[in-house]
Protein backbone atom coordinates (compact mmCIF):
# COMPACT_ATOMS: atom_id res chain seq x y z
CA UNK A 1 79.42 108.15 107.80
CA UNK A 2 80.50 107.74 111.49
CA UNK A 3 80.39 104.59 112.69
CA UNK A 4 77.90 105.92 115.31
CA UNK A 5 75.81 106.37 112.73
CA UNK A 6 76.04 102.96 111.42
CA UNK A 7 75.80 101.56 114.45
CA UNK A 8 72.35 104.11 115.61
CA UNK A 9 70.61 102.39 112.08
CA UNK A 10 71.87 98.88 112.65
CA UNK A 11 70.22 98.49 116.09
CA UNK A 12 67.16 100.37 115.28
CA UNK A 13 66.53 97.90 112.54
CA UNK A 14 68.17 94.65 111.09
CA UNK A 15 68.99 93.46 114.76
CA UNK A 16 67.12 95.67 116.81
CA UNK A 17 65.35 92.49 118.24
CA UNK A 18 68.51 91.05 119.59
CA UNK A 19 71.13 90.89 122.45
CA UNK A 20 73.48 92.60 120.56
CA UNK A 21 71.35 95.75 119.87
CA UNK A 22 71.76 97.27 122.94
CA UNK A 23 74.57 99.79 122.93
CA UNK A 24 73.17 102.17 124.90
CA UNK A 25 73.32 105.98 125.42
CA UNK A 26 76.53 108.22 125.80
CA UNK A 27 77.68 106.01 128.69
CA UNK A 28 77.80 102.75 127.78
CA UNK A 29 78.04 99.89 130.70
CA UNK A 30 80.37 97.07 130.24
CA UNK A 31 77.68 94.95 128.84
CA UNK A 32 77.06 97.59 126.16
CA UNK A 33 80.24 98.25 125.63
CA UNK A 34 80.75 94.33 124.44
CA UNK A 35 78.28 94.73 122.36
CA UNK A 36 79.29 97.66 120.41
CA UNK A 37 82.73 95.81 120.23
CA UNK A 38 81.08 92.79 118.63
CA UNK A 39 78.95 95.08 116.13
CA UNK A 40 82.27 97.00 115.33
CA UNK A 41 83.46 93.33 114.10
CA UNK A 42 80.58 92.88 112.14
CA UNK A 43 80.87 96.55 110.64
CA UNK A 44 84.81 95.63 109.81
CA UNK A 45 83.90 92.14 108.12
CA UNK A 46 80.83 93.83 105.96
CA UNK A 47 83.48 96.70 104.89
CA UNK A 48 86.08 94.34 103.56
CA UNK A 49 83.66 92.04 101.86
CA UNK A 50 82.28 95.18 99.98
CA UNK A 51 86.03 96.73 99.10
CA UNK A 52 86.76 92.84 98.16
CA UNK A 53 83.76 92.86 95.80
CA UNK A 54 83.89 96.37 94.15
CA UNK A 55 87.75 96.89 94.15
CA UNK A 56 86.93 100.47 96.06
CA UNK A 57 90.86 100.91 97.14
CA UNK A 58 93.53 100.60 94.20
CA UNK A 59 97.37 101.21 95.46
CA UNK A 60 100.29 100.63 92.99
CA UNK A 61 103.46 98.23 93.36
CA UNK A 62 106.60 98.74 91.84
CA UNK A 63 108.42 95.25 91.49
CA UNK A 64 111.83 96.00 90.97
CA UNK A 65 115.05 93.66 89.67
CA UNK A 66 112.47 91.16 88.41
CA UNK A 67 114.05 88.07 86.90
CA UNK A 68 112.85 84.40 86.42
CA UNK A 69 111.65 82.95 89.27
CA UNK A 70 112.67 86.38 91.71
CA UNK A 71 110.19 86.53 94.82
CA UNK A 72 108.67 90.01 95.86
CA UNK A 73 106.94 90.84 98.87
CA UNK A 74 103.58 92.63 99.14
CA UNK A 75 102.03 94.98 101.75
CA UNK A 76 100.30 93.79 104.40
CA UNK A 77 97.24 95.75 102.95
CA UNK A 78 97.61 93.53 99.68
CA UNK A 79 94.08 91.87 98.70
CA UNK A 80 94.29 90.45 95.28
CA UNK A 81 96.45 92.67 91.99
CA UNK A 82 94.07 93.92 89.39
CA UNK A 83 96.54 94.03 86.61
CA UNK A 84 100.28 94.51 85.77
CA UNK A 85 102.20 96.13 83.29
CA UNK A 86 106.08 96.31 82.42
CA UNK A 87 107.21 100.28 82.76
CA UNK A 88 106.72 100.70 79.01
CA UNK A 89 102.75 99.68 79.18
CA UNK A 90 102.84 96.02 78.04
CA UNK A 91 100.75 94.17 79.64
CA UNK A 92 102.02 91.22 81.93
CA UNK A 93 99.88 88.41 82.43
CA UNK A 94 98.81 87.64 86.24
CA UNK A 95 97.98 83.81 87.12
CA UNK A 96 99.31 82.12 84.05
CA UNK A 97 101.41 79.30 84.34
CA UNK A 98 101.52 78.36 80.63
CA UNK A 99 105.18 78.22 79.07
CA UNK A 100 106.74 79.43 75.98
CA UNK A 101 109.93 78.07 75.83
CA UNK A 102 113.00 78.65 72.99
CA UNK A 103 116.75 77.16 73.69
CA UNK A 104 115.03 76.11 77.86
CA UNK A 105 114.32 79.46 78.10
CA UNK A 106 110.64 80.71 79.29
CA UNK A 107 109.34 83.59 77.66
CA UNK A 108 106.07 83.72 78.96
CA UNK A 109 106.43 86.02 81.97
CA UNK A 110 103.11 85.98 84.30
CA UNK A 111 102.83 87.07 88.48
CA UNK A 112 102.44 84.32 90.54
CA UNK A 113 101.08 84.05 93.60
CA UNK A 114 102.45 81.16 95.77
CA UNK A 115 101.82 82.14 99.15
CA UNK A 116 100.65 84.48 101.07
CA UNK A 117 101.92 88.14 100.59
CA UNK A 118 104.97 86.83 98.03
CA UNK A 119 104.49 87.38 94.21
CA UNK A 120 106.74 84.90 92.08
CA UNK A 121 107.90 86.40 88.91
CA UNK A 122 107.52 83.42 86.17
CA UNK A 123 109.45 83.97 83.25
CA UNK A 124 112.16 85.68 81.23
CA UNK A 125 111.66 88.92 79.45
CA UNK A 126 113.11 88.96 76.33
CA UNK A 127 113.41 93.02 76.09
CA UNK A 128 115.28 92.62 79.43
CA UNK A 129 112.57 94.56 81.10
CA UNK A 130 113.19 94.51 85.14
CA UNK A 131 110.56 96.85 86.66
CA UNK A 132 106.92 95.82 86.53
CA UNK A 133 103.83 98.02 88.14
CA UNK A 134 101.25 96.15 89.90
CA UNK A 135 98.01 97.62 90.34
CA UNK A 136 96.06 96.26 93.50
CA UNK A 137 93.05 96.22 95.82
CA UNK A 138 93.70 96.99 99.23
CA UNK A 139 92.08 96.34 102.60
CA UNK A 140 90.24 99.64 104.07
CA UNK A 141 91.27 101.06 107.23
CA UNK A 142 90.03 98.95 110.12
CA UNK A 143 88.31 100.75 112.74
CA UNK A 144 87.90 100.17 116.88
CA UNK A 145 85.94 103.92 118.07
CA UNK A 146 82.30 104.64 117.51
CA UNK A 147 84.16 108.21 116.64
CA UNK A 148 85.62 107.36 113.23
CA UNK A 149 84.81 107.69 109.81
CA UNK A 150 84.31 104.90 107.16
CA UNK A 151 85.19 106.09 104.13
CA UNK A 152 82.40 104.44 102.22
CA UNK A 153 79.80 106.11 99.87
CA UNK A 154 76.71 105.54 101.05
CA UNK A 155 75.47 104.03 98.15
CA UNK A 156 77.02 100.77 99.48
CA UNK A 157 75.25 101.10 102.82
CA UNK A 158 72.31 98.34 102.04
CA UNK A 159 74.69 95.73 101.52
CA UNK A 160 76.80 96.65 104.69
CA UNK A 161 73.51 96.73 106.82
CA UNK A 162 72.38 93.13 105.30
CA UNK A 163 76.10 91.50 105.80
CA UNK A 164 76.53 92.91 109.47
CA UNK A 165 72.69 91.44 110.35
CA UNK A 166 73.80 87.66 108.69
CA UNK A 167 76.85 87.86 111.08
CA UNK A 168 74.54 88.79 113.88
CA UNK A 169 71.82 86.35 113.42
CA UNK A 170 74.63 83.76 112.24
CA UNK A 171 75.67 84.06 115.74
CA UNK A 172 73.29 82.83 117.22
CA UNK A 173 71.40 80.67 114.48
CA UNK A 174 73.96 78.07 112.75
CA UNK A 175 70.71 76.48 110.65
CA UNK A 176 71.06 78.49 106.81
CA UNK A 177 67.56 78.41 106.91
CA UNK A 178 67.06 80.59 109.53
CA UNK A 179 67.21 84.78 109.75
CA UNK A 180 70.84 84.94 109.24
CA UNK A 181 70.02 82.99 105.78
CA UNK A 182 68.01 85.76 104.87
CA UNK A 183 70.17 88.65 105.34
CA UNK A 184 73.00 86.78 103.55
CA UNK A 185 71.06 86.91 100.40
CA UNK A 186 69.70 90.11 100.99
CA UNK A 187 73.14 90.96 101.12
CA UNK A 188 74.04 89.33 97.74
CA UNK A 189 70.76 90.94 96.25
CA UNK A 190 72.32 94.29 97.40
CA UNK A 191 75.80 93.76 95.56
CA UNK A 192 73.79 92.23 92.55
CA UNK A 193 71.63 95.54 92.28
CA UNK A 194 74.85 97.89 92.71
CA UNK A 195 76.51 96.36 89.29
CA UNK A 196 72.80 95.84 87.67
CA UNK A 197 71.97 99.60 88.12
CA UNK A 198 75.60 100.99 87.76
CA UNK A 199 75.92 102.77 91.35
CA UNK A 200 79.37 101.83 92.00
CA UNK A 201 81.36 104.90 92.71
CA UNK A 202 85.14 105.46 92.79
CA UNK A 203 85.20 109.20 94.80
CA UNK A 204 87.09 107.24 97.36
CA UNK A 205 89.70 105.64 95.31
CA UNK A 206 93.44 105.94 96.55
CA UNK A 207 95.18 108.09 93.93
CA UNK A 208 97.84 105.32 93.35
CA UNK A 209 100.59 105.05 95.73
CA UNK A 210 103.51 104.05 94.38
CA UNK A 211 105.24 100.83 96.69
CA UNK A 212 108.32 100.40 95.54
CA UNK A 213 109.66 96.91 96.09
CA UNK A 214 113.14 97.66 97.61
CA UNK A 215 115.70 94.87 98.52
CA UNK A 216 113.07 91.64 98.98
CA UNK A 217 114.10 89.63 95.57
């Protein structure tokens, strides 16, 4: 959908009784204008949270020259790795600081993450492997024009709507027991009932892109 159209069911419902609803016509004034900015915010904070919660875009890293202890960097689109694998399909272990070591030599190799956007490589492989793929979520497109498209199936809309009216009300009720409360579990009710019932769909899925980690050991 358009964010138009997001926007034209957002203020005609979850905060159609506040400031921020009116957006006006095809000519927005300045005030309007502000306030289409603001719901744009919203609409870019809901659309991570669901990608963040369902995994929606997957992109592939190639870390190459891995050794013990080598640091790789990650794009700036990098949200959190799914899973990794050496080039030959075994499995390497992601957040795993445990040790194995024979003759001071670790031979438990694991991805570590130890700031942001740098993966530490922990461990020594003992085939020699050097090249590992890391499969990752990535942040969706951000958008700034009522004129693009969010490539999100639509199934997900409930839970956008619900998140974008908690950051509305939040704004101007601080108190979790107010309206913005409300929404925010509305909002986790929504997620709860996509994995419950099975909905989540994968038509927008990256085809994986392969990122290969040149020169930043």
């Amino acid at each position: 959908m358009y964010v138009s159209e997001y926007l034209s069911h957002i203020t005609k419902g979850e905060v159609k009784q506040l400031y921020v609803s009116d957006i006006g016509g095809t000519t927005p004034n300045t005030l309007q204008l502000a306030n289409i900015a603001i719901l744009i915010s919203y609409l870019n904070e809901a659309n991570l949270e669901v990608h963040k919660h369902f995994g929606l875009i997957q992109k592939e890293l190639v870390l190459s020259n891995v050794t013990n202890n080598s640091i790789h960097s990650v794009p700036v689109d990098f949200l959190y790795a799914v899973s990794a694998e050496f080039n030959d399909g075994t499995e390497v272990a992601i957040n795993n600081e445990r040790t194995n070591f024979t003759d001071k030599v670790d031979y438990n190799v694991s991805l570590l993450f130890p700031s942001p956007f740098k993966i530490l490589v922990k461990g020594t492989d003992v085939l020699k492997r050097d090249d590992i793929s890391v499969v990752y979520v990535s942040i969706p497109p951000a958008i700034t024009l009522t004129t693009q498209f969010i490539d999100l199936p639509q199934v997900y809309n409930e839970a956008l709507y619900n998140y974008v009216a908690y950051k509305a009300h939040a704004s101007l009720k601080g108190d979790m027991k107010e309206e913005n409360n409300t929404y925010y579990l509305r909002y986790r009710e929504s997620l709860k009932n996509i994995r419950l019932l099975g909905m989540t769909n994968s038509d927008n899925l990256d085809s994986n892109v392969k990122l290969t980690d040149r020169g930043f050991v």
